[in-house]
PDB file of N, CA and C in Angstrom:
ATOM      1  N   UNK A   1       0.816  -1.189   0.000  1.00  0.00           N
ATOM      2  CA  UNK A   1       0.000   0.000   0.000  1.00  0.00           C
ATOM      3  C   UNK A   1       0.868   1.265   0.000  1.00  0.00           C
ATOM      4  N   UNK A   2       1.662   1.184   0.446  1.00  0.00           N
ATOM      5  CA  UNK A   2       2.814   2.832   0.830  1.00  0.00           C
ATOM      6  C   UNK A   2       3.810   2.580  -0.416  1.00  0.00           C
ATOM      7  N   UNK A   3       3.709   1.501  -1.131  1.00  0.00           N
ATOM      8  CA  UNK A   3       4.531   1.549  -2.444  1.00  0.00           C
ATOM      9  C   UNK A   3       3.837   2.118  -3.575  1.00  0.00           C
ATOM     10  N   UNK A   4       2.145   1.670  -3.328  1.00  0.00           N
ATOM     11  CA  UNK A   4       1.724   2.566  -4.354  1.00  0.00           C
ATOM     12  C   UNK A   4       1.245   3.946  -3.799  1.00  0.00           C
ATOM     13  N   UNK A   5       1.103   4.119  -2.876  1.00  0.00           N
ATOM     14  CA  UNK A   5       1.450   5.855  -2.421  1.00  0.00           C
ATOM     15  C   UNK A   5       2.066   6.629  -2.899  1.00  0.00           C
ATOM     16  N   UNK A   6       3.174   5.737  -3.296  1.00  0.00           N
ATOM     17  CA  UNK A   6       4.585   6.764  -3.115  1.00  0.00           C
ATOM     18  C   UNK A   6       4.773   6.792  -4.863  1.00  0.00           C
ATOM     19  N   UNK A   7       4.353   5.776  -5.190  1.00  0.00           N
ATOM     20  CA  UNK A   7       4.405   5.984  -7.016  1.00  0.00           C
ATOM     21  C   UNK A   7       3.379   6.898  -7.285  1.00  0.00           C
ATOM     22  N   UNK A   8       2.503   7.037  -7.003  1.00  0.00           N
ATOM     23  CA  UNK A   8       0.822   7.949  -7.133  1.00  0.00           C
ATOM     24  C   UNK A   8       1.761   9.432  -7.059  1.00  0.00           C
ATOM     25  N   UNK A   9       2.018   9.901  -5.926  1.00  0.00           N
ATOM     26  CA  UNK A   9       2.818  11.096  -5.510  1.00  0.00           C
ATOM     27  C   UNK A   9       3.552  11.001  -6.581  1.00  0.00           C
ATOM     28  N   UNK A  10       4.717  10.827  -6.830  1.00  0.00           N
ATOM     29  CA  UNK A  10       5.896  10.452  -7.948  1.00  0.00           C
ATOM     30  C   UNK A  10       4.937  11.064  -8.896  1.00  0.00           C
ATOM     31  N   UNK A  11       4.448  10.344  -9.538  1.00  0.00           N
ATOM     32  CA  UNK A  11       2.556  11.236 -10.551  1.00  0.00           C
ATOM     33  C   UNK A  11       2.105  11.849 -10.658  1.00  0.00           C
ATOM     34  N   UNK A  12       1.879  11.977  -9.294  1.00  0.00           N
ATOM     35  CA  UNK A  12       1.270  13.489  -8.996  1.00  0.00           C
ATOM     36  C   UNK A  12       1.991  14.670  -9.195  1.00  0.00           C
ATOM     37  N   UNK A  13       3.110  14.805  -8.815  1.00  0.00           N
ATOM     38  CA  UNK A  13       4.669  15.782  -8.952  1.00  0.00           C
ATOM     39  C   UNK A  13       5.164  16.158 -10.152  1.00  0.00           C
ATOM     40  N   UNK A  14       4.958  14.868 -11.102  1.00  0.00           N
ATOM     41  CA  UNK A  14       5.310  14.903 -12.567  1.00  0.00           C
ATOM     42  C   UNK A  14       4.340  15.612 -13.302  1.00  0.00           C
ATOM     43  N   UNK A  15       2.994  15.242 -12.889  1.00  0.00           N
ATOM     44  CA  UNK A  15       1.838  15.980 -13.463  1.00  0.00           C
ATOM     45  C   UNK A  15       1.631  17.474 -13.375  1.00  0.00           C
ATOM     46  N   UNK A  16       2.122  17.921 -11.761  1.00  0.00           N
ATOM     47  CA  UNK A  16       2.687  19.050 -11.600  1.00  0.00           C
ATOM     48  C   UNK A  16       3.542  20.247 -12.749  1.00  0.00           C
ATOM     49  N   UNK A  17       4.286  19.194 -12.340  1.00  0.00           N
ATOM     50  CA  UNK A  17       5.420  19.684 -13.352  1.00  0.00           C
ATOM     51  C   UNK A  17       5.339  20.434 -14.884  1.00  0.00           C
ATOM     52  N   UNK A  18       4.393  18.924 -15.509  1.00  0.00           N
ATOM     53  CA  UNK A  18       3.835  19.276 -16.747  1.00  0.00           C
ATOM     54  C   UNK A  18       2.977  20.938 -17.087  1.00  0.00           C
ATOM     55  N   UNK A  19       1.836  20.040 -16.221  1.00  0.00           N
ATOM     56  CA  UNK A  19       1.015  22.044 -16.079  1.00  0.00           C
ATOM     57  C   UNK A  19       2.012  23.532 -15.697  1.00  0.00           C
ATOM     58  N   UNK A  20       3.278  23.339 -14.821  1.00  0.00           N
ATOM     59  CA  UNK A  20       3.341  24.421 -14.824  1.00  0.00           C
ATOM     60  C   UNK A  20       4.349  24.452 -16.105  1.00  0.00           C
ATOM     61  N   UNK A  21       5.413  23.538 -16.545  1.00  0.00           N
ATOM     62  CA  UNK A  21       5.795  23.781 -18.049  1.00  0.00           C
ATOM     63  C   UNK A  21       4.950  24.484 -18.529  1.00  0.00           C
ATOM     64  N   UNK A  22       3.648  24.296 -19.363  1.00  0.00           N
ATOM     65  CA  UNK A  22       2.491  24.249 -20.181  1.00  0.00           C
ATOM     66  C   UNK A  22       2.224  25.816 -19.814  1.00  0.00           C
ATOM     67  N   UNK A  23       1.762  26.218 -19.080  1.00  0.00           N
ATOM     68  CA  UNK A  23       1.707  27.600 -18.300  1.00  0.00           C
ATOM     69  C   UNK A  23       2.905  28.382 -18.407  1.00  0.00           C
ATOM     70  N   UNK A  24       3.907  28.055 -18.097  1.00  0.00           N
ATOM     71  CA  UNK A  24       5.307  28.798 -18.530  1.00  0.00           C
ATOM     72  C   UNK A  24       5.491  29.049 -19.791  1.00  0.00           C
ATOM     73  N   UNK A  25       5.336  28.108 -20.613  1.00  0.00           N
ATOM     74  CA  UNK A  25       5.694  28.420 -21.608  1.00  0.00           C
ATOM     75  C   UNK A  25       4.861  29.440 -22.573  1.00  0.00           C
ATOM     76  N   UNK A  26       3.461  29.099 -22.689  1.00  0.00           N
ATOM     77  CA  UNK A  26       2.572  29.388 -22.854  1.00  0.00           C
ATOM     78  C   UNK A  26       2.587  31.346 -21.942  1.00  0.00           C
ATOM     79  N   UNK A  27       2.567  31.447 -21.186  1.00  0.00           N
ATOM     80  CA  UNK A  27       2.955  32.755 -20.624  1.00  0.00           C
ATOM     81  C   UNK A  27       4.149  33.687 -21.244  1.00  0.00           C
ATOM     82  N   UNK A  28       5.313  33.340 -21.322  1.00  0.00           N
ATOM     83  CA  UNK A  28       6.398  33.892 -21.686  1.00  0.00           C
ATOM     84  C   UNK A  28       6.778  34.076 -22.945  1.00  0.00           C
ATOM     85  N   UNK A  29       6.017  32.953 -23.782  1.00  0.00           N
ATOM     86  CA  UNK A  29       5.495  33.255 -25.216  1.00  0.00           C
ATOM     87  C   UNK A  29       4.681  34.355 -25.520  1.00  0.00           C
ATOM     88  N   UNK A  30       3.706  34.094 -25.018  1.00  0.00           N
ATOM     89  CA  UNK A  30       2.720  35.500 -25.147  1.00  0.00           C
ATOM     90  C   UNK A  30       3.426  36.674 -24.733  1.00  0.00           C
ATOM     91  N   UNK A  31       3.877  37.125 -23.736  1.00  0.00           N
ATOM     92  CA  UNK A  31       4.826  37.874 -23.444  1.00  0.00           C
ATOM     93  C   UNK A  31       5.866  38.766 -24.458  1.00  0.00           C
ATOM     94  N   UNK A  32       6.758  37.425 -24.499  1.00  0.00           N
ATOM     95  CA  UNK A  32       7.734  37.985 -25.947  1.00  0.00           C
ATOM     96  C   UNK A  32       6.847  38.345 -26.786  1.00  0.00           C
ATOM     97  N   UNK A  33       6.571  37.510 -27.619  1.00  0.00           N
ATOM     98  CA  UNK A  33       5.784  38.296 -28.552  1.00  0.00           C
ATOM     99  C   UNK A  33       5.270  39.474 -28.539  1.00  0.00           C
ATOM    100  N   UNK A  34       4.067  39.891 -27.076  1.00  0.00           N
ATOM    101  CA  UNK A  34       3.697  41.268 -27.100  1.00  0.00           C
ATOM    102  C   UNK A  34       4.375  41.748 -27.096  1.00  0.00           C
ATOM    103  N   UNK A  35       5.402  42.478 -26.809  1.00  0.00           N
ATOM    104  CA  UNK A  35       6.697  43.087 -25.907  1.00  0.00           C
ATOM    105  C   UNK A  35       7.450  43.604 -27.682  1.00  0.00           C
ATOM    106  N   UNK A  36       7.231  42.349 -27.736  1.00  0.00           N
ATOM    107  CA  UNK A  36       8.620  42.600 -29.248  1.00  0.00           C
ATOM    108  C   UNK A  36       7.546  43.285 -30.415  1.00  0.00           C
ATOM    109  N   UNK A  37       6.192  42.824 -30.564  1.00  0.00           N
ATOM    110  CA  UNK A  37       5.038  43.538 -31.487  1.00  0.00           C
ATOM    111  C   UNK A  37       4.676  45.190 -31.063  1.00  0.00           C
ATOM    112  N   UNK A  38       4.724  45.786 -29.987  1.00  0.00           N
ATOM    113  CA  UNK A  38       4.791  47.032 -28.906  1.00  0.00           C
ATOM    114  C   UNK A  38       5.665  47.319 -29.779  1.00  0.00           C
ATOM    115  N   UNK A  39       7.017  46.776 -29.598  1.00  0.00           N
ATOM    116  CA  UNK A  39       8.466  47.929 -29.800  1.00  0.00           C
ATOM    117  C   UNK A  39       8.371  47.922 -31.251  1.00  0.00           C
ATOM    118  N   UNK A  40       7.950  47.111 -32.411  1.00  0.00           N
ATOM    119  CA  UNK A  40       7.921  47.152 -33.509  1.00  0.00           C
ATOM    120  C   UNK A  40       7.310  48.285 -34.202  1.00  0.00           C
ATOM    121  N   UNK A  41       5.311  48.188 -33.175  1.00  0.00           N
ATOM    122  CA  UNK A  41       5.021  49.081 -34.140  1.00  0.00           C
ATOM    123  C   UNK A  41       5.453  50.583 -34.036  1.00  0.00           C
ATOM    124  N   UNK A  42       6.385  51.019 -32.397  1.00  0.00           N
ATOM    125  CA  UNK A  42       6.623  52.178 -31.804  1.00  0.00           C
ATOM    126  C   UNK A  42       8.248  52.340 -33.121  1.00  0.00           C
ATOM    127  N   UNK A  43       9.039  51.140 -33.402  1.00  0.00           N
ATOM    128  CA  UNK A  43      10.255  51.843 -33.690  1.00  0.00           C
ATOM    129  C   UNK A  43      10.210  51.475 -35.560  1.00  0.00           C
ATOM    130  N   UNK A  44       9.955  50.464 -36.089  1.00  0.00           N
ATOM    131  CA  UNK A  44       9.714  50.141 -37.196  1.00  0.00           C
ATOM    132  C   UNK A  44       8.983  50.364 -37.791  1.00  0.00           C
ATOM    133  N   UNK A  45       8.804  50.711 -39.298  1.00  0.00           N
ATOM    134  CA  UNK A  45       7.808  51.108 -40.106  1.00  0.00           C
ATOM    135  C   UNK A  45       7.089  50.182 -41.234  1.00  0.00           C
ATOM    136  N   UNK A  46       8.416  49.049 -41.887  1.00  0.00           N
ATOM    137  CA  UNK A  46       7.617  48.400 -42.821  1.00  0.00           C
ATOM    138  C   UNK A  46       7.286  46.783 -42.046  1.00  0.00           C
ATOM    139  N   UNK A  47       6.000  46.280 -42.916  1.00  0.00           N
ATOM    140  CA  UNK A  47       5.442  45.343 -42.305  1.00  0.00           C
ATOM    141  C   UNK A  47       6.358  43.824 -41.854  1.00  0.00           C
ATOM    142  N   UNK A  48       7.077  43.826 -43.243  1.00  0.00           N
ATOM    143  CA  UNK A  48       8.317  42.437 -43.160  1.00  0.00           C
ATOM    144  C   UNK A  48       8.944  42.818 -41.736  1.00  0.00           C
ATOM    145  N   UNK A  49       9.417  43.767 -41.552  1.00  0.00           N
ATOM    146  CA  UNK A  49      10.307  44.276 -40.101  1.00  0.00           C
ATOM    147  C   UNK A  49       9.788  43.704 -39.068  1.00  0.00           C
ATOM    148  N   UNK A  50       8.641  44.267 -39.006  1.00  0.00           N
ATOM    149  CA  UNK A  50       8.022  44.451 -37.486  1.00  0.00           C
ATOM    150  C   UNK A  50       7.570  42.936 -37.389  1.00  0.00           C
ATOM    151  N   UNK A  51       6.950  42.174 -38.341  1.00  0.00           N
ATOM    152  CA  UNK A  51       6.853  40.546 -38.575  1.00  0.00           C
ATOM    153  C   UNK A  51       8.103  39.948 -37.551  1.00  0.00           C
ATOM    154  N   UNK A  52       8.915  40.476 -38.133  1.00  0.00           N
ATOM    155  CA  UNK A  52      10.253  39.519 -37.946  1.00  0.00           C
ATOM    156  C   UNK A  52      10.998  39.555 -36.329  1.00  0.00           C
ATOM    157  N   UNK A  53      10.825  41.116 -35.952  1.00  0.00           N
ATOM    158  CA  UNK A  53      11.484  41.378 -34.758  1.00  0.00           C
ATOM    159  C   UNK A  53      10.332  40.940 -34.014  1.00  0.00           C
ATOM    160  N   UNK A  54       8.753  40.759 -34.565  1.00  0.00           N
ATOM    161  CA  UNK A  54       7.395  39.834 -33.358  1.00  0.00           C
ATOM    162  C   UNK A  54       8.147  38.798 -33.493  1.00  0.00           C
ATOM    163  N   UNK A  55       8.429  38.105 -34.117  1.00  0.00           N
ATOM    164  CA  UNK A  55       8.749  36.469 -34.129  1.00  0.00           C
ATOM    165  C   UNK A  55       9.981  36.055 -33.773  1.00  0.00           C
ATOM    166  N   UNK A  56      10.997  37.190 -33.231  1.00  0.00           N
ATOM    167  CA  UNK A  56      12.398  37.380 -32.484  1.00  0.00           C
ATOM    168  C   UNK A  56      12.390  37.042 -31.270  1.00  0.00           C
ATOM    169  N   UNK A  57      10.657  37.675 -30.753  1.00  0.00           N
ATOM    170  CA  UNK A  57      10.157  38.157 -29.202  1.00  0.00           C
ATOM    171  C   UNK A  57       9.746  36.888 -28.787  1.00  0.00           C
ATOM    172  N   UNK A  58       8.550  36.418 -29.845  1.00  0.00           N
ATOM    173  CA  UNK A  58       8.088  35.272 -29.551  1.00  0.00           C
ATOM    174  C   UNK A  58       9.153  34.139 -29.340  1.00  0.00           C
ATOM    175  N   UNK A  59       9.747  33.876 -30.358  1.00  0.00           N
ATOM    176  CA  UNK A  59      11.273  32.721 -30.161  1.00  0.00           C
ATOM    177  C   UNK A  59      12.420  32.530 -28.959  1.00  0.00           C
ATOM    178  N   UNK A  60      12.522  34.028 -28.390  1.00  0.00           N
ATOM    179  CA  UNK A  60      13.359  34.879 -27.137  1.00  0.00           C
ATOM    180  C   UNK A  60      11.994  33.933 -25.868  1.00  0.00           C
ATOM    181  N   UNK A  61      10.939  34.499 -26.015  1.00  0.00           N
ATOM    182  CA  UNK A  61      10.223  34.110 -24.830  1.00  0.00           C
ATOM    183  C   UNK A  61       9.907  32.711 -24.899  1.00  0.00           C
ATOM    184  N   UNK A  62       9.820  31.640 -26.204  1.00  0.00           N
ATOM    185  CA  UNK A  62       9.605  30.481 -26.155  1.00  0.00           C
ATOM    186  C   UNK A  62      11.028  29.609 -25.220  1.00  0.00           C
ATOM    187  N   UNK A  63      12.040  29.936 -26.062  1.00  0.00           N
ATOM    188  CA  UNK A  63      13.429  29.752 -25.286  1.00  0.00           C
ATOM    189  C   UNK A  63      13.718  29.974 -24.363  1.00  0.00           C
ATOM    190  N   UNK A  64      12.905  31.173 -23.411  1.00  0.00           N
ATOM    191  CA  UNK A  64      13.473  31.374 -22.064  1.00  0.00           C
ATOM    192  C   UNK A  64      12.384  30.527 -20.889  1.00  0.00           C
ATOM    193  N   UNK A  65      11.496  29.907 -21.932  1.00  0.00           N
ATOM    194  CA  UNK A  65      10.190  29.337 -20.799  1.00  0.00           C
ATOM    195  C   UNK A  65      11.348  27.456 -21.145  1.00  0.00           C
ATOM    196  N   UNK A  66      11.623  27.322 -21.890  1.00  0.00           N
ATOM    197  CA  UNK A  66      12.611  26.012 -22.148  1.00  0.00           C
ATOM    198  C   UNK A  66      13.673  26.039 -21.244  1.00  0.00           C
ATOM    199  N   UNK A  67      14.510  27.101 -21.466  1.00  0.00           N
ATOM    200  CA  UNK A  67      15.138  26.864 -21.111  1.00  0.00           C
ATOM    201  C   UNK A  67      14.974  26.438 -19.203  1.00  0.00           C
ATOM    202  N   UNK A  68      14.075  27.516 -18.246  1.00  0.00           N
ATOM    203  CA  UNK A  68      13.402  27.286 -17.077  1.00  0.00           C
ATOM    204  C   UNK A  68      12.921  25.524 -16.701  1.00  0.00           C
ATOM    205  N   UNK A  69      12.262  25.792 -17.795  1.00  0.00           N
ATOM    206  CA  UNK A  69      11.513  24.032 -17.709  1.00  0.00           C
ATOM    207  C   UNK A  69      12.355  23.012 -17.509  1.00  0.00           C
ATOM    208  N   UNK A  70      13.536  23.369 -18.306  1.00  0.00           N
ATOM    209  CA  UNK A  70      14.734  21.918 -18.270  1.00  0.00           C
ATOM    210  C   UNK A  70      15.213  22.122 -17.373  1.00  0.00           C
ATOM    211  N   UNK A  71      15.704  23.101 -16.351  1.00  0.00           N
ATOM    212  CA  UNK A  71      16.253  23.251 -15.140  1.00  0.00           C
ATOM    213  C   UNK A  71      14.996  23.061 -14.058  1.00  0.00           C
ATOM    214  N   UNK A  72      14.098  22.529 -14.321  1.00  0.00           N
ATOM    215  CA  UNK A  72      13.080  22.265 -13.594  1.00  0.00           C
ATOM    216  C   UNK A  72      12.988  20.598 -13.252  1.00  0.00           C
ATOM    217  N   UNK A  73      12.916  20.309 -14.777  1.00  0.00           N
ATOM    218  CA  UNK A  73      13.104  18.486 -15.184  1.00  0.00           C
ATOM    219  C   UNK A  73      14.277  17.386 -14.337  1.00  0.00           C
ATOM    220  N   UNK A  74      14.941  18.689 -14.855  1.00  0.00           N
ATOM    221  CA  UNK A  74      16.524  18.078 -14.248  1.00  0.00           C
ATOM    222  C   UNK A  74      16.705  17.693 -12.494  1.00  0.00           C
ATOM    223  N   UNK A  75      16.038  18.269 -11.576  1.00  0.00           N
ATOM    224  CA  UNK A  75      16.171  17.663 -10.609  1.00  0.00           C
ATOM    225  C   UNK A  75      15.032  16.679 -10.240  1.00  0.00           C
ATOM    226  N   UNK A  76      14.165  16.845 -11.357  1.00  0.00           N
ATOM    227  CA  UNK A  76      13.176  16.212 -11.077  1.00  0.00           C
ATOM    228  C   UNK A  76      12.951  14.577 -11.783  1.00  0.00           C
ATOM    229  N   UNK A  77      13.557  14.133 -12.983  1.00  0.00           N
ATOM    230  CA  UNK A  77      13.520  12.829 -13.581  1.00  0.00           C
ATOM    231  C   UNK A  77      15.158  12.904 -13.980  1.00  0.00           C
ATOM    232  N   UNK A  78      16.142  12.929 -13.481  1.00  0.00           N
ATOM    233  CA  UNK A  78      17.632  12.790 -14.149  1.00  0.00           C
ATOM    234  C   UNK A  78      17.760  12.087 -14.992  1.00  0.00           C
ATOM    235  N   UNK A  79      17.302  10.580 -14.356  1.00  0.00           N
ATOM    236  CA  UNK A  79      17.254   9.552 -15.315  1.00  0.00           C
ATOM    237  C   UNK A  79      17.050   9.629 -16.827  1.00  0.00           C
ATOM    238  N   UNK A  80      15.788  10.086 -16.747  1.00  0.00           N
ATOM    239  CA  UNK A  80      15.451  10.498 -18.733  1.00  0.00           C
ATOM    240  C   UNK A  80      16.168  11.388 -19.344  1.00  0.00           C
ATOM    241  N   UNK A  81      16.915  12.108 -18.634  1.00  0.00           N
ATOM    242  CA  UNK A  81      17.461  13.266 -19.457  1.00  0.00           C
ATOM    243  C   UNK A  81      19.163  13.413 -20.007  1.00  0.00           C
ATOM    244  N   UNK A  82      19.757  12.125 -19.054  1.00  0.00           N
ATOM    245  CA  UNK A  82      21.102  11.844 -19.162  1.00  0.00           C
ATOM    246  C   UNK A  82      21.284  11.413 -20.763  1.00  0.00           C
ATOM    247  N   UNK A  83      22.521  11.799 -21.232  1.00  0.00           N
ATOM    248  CA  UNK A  83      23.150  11.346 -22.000  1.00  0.00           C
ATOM    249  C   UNK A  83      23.905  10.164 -21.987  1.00  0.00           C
ATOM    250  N   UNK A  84      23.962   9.289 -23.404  1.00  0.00           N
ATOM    251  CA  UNK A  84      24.637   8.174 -22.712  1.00  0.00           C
ATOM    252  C   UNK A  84      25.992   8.326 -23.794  1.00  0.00           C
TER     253      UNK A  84
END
């Protein structure tokens, strides 16, 4: 009974985990993007530009919610993430 407790929890933690990935990322995406679409239409004028430096913001904030997440993973499943 306390073995499957303790795997359930283990589950539960991982499941955790997932949602707040999902939420992080999902947040900091939206983020960049606004942030970088703001400064576009304030400093840039043609449409290709301001496209490109949104999708700079968005890519900047997708990468910085990754990069968080894997330093999240990492103390949390080592196992899966090692190199062999």
């Amino acid at each position: 009974m306390a073995k499957e407790q303790k795997v359930l929890a283990k589950e539960l933690a991982l499941d955790a985990k997932y949602d707040q990935l999902f939420e992080t990322t999902l947040r900091r995406t939206v983020y960049g993007t606004g942030v970088a679409g703001l400064l576009s239409l304030l400093v840039l004028r043609g449409g290709q530009s301001r496209a490109i430096l949104t999708s700079f913001g968005a890519g900047a904030g997708f990468g910085s919610a990754w990069q968080k997440c894997s330093q999240e993973f990492d103390d949390l499943v080592p196992e899966l993430l090692k190199t062999k």
